[in-house]
C-alpha atoms as a PDB file:
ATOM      1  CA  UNK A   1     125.639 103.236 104.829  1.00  0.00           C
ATOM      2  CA  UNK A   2     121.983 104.694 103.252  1.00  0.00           C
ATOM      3  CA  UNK A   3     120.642 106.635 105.948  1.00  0.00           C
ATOM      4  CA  UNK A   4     116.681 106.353 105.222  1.00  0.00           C
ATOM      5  CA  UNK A   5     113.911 108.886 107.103  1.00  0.00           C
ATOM      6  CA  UNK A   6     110.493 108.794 106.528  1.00  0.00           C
ATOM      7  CA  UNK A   7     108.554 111.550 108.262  1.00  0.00           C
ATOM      8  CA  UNK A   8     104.944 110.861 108.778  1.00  0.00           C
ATOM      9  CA  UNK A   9     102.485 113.497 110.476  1.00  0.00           C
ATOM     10  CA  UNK A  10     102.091 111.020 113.938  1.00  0.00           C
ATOM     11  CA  UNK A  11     105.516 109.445 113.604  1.00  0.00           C
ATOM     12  CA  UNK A  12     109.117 108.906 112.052  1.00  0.00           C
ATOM     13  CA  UNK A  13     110.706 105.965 110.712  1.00  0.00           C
ATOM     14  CA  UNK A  14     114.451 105.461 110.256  1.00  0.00           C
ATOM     15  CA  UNK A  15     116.050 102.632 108.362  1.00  0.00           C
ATOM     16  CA  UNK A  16     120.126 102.123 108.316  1.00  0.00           C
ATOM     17  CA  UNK A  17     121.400  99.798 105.568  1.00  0.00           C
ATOM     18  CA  UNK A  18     124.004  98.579 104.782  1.00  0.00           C
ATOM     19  CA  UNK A  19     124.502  97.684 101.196  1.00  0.00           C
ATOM     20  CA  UNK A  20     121.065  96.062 100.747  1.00  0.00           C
ATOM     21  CA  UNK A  21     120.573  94.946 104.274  1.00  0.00           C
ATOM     22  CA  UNK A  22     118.206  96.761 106.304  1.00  0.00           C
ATOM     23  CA  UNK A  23     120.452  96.840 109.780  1.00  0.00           C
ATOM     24  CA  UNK A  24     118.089  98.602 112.539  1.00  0.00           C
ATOM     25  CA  UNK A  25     115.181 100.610 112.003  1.00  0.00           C
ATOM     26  CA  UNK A  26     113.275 102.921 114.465  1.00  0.00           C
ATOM     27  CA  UNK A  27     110.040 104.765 115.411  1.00  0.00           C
ATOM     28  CA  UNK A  28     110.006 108.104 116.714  1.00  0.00           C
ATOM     29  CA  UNK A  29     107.240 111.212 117.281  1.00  0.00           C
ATOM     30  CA  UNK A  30     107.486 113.511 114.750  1.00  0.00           C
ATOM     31  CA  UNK A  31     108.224 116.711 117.046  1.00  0.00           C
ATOM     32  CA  UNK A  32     107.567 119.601 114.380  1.00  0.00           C
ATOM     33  CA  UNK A  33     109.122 121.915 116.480  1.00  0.00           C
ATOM     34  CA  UNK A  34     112.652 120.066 116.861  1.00  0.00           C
ATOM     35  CA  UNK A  35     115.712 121.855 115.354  1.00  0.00           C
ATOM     36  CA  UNK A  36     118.542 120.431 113.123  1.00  0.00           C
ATOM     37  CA  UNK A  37     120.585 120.103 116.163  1.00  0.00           C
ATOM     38  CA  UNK A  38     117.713 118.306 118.200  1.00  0.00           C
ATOM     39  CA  UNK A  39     117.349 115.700 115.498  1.00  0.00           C
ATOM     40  CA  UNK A  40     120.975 115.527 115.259  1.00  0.00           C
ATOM     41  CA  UNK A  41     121.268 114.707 118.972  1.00  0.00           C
ATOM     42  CA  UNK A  42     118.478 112.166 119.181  1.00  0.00           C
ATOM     43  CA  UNK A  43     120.129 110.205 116.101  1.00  0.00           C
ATOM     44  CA  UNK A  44     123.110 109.980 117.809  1.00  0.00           C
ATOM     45  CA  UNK A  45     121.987 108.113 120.395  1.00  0.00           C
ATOM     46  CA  UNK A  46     120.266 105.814 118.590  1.00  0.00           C
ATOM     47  CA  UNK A  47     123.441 105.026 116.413  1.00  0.00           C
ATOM     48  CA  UNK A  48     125.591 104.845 119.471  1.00  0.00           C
ATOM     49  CA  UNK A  49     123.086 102.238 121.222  1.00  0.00           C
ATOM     50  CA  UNK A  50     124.252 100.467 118.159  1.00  0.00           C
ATOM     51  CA  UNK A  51     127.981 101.353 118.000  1.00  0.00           C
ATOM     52  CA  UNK A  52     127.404 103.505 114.596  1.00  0.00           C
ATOM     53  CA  UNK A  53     128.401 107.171 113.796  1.00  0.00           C
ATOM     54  CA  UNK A  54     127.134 109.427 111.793  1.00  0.00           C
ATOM     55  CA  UNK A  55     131.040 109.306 109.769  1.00  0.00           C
ATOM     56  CA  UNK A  56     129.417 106.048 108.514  1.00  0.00           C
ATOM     57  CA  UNK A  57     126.725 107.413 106.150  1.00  0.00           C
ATOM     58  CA  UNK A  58     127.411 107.941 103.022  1.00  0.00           C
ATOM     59  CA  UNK A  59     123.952 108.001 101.384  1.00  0.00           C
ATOM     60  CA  UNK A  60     120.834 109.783 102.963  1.00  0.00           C
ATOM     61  CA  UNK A  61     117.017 110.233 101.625  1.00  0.00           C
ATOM     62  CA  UNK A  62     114.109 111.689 102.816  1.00  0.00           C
ATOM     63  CA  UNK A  63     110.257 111.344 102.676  1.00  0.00           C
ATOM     64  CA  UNK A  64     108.326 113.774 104.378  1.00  0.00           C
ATOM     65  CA  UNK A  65     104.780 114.701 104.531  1.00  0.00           C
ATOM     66  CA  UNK A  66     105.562 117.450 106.932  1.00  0.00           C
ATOM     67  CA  UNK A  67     107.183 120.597 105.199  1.00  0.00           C
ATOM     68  CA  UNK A  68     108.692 122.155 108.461  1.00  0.00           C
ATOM     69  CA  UNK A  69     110.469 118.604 109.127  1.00  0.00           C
ATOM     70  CA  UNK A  70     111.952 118.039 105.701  1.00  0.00           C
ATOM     71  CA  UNK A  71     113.659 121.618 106.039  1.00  0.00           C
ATOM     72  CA  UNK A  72     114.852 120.399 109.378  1.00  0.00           C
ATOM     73  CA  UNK A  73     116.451 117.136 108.053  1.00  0.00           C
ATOM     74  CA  UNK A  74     118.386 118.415 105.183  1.00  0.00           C
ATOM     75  CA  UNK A  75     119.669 120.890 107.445  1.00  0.00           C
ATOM     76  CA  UNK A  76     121.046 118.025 109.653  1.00  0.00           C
ATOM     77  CA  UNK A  77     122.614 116.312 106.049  1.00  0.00           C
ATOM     78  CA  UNK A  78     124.339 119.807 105.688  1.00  0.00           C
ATOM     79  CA  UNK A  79     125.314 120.489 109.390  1.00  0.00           C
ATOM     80  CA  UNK A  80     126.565 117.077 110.357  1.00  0.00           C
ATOM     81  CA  UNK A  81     126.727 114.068 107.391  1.00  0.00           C
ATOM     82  CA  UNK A  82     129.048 114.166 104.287  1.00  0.00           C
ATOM     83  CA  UNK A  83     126.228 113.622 102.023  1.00  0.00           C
ATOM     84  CA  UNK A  84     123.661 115.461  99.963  1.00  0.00           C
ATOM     85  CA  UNK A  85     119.999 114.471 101.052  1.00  0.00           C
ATOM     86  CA  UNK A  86     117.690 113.216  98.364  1.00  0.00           C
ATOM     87  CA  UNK A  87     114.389 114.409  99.059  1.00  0.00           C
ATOM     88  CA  UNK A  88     111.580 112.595  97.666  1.00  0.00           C
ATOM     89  CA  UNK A  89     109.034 114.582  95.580  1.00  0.00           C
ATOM     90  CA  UNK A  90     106.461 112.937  92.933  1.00  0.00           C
ATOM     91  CA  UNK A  91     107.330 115.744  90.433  1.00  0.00           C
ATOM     92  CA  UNK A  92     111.115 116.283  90.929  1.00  0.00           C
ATOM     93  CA  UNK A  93     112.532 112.635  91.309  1.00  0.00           C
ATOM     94  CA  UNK A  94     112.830 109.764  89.345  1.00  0.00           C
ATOM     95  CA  UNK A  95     110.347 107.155  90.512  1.00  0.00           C
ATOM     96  CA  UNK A  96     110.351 105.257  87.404  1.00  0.00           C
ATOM     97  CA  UNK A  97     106.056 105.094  87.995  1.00  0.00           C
ATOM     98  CA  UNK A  98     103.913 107.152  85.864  1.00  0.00           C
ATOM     99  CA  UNK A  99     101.389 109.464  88.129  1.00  0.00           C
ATOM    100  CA  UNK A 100      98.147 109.031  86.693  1.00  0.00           C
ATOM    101  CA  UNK A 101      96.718 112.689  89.061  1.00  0.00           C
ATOM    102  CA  UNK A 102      94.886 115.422  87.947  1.00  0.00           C
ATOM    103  CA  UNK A 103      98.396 117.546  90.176  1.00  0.00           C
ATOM    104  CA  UNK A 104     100.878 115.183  90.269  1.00  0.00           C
ATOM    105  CA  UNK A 105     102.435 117.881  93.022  1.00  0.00           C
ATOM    106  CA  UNK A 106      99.429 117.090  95.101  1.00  0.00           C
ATOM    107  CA  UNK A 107     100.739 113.680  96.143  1.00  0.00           C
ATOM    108  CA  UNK A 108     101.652 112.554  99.244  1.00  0.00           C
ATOM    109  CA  UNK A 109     105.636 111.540  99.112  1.00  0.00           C
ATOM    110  CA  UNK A 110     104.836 108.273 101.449  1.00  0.00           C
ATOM    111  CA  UNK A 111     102.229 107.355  98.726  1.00  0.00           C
ATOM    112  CA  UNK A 112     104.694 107.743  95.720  1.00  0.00           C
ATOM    113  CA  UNK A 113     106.918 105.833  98.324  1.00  0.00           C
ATOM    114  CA  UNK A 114     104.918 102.912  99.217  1.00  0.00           C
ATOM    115  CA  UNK A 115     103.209 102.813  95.436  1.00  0.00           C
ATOM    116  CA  UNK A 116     106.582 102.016  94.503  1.00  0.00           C
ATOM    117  CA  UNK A 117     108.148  99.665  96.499  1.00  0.00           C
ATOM    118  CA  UNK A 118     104.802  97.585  96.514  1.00  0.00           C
ATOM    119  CA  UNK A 119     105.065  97.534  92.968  1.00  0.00           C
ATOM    120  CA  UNK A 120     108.808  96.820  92.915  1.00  0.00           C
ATOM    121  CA  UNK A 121     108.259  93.360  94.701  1.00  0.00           C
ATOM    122  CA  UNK A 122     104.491  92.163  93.476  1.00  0.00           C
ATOM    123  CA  UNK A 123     104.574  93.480  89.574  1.00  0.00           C
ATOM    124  CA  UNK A 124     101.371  93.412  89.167  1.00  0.00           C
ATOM    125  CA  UNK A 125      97.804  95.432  90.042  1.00  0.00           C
ATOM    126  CA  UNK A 126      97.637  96.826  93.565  1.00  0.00           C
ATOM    127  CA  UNK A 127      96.050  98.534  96.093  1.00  0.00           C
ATOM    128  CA  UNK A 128      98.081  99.900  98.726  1.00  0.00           C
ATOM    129  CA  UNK A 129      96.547 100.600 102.657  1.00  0.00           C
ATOM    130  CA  UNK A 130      98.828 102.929 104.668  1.00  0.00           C
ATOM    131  CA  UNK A 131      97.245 103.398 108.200  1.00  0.00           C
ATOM    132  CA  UNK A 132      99.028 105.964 109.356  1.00  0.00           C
ATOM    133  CA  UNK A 133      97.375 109.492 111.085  1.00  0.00           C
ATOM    134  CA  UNK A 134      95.623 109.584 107.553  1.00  0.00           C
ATOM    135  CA  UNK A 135      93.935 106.241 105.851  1.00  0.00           C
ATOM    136  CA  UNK A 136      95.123 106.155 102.517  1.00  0.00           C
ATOM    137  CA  UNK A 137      94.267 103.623  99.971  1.00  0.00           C
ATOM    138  CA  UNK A 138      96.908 103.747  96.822  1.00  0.00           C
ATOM    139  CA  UNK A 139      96.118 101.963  93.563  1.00  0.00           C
ATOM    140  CA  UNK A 140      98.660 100.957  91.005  1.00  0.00           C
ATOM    141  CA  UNK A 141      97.942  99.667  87.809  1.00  0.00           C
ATOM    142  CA  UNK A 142      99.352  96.073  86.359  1.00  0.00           C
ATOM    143  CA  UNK A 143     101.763  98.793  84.189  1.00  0.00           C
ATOM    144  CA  UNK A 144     102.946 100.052  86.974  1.00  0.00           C
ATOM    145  CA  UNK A 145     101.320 103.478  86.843  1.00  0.00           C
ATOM    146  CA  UNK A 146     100.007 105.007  90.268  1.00  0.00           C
ATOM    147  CA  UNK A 147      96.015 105.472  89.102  1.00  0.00           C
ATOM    148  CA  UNK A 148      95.257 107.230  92.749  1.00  0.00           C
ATOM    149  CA  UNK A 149      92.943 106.501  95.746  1.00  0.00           C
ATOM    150  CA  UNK A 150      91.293 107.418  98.535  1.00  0.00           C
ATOM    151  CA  UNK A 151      92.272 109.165 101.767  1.00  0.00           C
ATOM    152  CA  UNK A 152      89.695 108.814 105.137  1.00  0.00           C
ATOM    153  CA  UNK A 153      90.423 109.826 108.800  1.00  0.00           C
ATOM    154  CA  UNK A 154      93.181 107.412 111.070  1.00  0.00           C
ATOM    155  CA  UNK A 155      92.472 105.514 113.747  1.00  0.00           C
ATOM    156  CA  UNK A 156      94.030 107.723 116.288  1.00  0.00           C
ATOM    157  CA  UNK A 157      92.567 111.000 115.391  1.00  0.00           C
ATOM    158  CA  UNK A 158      88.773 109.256 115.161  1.00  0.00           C
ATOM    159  CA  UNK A 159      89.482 107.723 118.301  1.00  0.00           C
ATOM    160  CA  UNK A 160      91.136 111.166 119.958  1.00  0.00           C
ATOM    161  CA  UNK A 161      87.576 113.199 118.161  1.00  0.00           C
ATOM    162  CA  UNK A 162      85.453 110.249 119.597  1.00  0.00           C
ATOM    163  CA  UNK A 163      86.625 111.028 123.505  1.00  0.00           C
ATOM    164  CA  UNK A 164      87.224 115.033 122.673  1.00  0.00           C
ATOM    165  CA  UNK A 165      83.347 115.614 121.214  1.00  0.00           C
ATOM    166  CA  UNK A 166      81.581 113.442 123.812  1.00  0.00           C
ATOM    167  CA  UNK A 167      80.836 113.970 127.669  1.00  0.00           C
ATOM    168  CA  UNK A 168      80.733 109.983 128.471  1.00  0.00           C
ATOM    169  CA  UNK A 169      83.135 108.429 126.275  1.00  0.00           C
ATOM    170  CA  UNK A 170      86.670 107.209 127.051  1.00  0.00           C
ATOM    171  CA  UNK A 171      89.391 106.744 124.936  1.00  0.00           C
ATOM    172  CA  UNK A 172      90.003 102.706 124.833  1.00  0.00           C
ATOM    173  CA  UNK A 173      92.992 100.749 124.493  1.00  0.00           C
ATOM    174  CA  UNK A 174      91.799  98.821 121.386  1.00  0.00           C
ATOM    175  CA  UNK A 175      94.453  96.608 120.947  1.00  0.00           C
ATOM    176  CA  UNK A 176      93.146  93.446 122.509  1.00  0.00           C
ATOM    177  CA  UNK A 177      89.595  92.590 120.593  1.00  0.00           C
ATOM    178  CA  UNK A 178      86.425  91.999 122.285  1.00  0.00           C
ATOM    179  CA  UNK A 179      84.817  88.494 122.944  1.00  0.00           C
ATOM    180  CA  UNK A 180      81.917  89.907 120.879  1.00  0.00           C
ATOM    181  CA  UNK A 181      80.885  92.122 118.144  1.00  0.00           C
ATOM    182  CA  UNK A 182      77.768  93.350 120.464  1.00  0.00           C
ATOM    183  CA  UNK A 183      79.391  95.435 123.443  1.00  0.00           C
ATOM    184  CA  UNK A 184      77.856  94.411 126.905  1.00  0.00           C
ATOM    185  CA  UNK A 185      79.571  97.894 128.039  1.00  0.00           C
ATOM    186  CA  UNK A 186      80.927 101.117 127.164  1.00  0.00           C
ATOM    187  CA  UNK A 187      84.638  99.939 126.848  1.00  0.00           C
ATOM    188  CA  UNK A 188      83.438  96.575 124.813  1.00  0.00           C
ATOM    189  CA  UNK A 189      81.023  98.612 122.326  1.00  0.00           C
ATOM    190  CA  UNK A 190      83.738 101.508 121.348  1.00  0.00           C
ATOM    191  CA  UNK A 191      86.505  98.506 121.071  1.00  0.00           C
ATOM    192  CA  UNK A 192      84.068  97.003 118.534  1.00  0.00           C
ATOM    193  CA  UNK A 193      83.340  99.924 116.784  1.00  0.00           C
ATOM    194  CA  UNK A 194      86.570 100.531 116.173  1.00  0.00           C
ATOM    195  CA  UNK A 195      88.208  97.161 114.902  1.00  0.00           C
ATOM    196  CA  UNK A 196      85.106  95.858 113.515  1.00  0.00           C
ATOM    197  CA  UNK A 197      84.087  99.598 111.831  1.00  0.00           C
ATOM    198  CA  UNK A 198      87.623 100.342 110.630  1.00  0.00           C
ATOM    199  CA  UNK A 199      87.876  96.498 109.431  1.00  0.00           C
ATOM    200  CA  UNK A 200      84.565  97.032 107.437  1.00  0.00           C
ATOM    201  CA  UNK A 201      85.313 100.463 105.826  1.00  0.00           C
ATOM    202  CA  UNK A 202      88.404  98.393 104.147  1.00  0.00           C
ATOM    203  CA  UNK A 203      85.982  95.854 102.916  1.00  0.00           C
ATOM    204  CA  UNK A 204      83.773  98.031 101.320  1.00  0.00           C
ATOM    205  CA  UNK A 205      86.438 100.638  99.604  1.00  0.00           C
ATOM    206  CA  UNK A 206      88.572  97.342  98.636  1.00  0.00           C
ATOM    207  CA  UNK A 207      85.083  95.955  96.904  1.00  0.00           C
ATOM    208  CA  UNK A 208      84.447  99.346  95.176  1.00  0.00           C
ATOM    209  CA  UNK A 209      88.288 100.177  94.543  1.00  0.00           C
ATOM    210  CA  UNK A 210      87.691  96.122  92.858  1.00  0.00           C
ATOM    211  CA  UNK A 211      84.943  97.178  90.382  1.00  0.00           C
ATOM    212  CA  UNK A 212      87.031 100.152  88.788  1.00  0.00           C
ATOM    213  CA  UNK A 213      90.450  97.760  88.435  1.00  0.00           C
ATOM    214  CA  UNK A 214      88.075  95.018  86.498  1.00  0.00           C
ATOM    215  CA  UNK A 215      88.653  92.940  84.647  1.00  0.00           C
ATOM    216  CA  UNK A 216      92.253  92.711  86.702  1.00  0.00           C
ATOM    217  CA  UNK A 217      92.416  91.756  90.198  1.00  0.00           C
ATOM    218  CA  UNK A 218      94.619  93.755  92.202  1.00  0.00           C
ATOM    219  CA  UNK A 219      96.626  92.366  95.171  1.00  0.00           C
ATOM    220  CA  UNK A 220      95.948  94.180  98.870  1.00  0.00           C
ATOM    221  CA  UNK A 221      98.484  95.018 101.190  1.00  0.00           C
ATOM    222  CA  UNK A 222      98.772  96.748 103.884  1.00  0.00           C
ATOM    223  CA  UNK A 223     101.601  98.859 105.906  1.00  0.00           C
ATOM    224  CA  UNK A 224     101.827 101.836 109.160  1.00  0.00           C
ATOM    225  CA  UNK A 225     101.452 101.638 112.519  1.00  0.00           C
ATOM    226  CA  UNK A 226      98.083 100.719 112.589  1.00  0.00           C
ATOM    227  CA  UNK A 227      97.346  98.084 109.840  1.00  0.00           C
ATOM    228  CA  UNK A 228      98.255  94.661 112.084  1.00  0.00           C
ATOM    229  CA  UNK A 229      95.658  95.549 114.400  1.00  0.00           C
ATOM    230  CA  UNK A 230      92.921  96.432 111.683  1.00  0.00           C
ATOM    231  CA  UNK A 231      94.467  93.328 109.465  1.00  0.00           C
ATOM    232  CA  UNK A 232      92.415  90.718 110.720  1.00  0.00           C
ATOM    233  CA  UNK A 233      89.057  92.481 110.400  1.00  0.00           C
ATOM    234  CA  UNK A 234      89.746  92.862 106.970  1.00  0.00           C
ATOM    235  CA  UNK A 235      89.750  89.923 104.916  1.00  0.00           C
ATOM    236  CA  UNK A 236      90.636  91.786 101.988  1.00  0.00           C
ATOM    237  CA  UNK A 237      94.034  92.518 103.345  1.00  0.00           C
ATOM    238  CA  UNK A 238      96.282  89.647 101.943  1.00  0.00           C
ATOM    239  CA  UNK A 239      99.702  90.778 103.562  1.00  0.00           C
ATOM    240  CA  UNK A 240     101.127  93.318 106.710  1.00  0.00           C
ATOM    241  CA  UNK A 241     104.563  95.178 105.774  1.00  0.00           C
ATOM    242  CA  UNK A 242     105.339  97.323 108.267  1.00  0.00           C
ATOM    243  CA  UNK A 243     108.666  98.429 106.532  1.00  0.00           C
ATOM    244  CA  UNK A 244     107.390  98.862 103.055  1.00  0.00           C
ATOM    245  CA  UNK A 245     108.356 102.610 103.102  1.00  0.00           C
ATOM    246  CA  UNK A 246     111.695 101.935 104.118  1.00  0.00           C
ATOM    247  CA  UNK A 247     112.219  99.696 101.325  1.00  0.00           C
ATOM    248  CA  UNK A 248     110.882 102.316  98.794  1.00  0.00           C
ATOM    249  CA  UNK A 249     113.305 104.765 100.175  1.00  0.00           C
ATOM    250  CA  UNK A 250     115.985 102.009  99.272  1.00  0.00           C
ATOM    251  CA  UNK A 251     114.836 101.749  95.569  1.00  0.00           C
ATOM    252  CA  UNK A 252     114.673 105.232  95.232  1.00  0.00           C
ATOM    253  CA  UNK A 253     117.712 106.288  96.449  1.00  0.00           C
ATOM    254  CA  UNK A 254     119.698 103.768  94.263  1.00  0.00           C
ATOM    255  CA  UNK A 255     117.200 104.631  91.098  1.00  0.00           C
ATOM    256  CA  UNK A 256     118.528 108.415  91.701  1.00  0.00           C
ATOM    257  CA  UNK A 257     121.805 108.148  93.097  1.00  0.00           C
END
């Protein structure tokens, strides 16, 4: 079994396949404070709610934007699996994409991640939405060469800076939409402001992001916690993965094995 983590700043995802299969998959905080031994404990629980153990994995990768927790994983690999972690760097690894950066280094492992498992399944020009604590917007060329893109605030901390900066203003559950783009009250007018603003901000990067891919038209997609709810204020958006990461931890664990 391919153990499969990928650490995000908000949250961490883990994939178990089998062979090719992704069998269970699941969403955690990312706790940068947690030890080797923490992690260790919480994964065993969710392998025994599934009648796994850790005896079981034989392959293990790692995609981290968070330093502290990368160091932490590949501690667990050492402490308590009988495999060597692969850990995911643009600069290091094999990705089989040429990095079209000014510092490759620079680079964001999830966007080296997701650049590459987008391109794996599409072959052909895309841009890549990850709406994760960060907005990032990834662009790969019809070669298959990741050109760059453009990183803006998240949802949650704009929300979070919204309630923290202001005397009157709540923070709002924004996951059911309003009736109306014009807010007839507080609640109503931040839900719109939200979905609507964050929906048009896609729209007009996507049409600028357009102009510099011309004369090819890239594909949209869109993946993290986030991009289902944003998804249908943004026409642009063609297609939600949520497990897009996990699936380039998959190709790039069998590209370097």
């Amino acid at each position: 079994m391919l153990l499969a983590i990928d650490v995000g700043n908000s949250h961490t995802v883990i994939g178990l396949y089998q062979d090719k299969t992704l069998l269970h998959h699941w969403r955690i905080r990312t706790d940068r404070n947690a030890t080797p031994d923490e992690l260790a404990t919480l994964l065993h629980e969710l392998f025994t709610i599934k009648e796994h153990h850790f005896t079981m994995v034989t392959g293990f990768i790692i995609g981290s934007v968070v330093p502290t927790m990368q160091a932490a994983w590949r501690d667990l690999s050492t402490r308590y699996l009988q495999c060597k972690a692969i850990e995911v760097d643009a600069t290091k690894l094999d990705t089989g994409m040429p990095i079209l950066m000014d510092n490759p280094a620079e680079v964001g492992a999830d966007r080296i991640i997701n650049a590459v498992a987008a391109f794996n399944q599409y072959k052909e020009p895309l841009i890549i939405i990850d709406f994760g604590t960060a907005i990032t917007f990834d662009c790969v060329s019809a070669n298959g060469e990741y050109m760059g893109g453009v990183i803006t605030p998240g949802i949650g901390i704009s929300m979070d800076a919204l309630a923290s900066r202001t005397a009157k203003l709540p923070k709002v559950d924004i996951s059911t939409p309003p009736e109306k783009v014009i807010g007839t009250s507080t609640e109503t007018a931040i839900k719109s402001g939200f979905l609507y603003g964050f929906g048009g901000m896609v729209e007009g990067v996507v049409g600028r992001l357009h102009k510099e891919f011309s004369p090819a038209v890239p594909r949209v997609i869109a993946t993290g916690g986030m991009a289902q709810l944003i998804a249908p204020y943004a026409p642009a958006i063609k297609s939600v993965d949520p497990l897009l990461t996990l699936k380039g931890l998959f190709i790039l664990y069998e590209r370097n094995s």
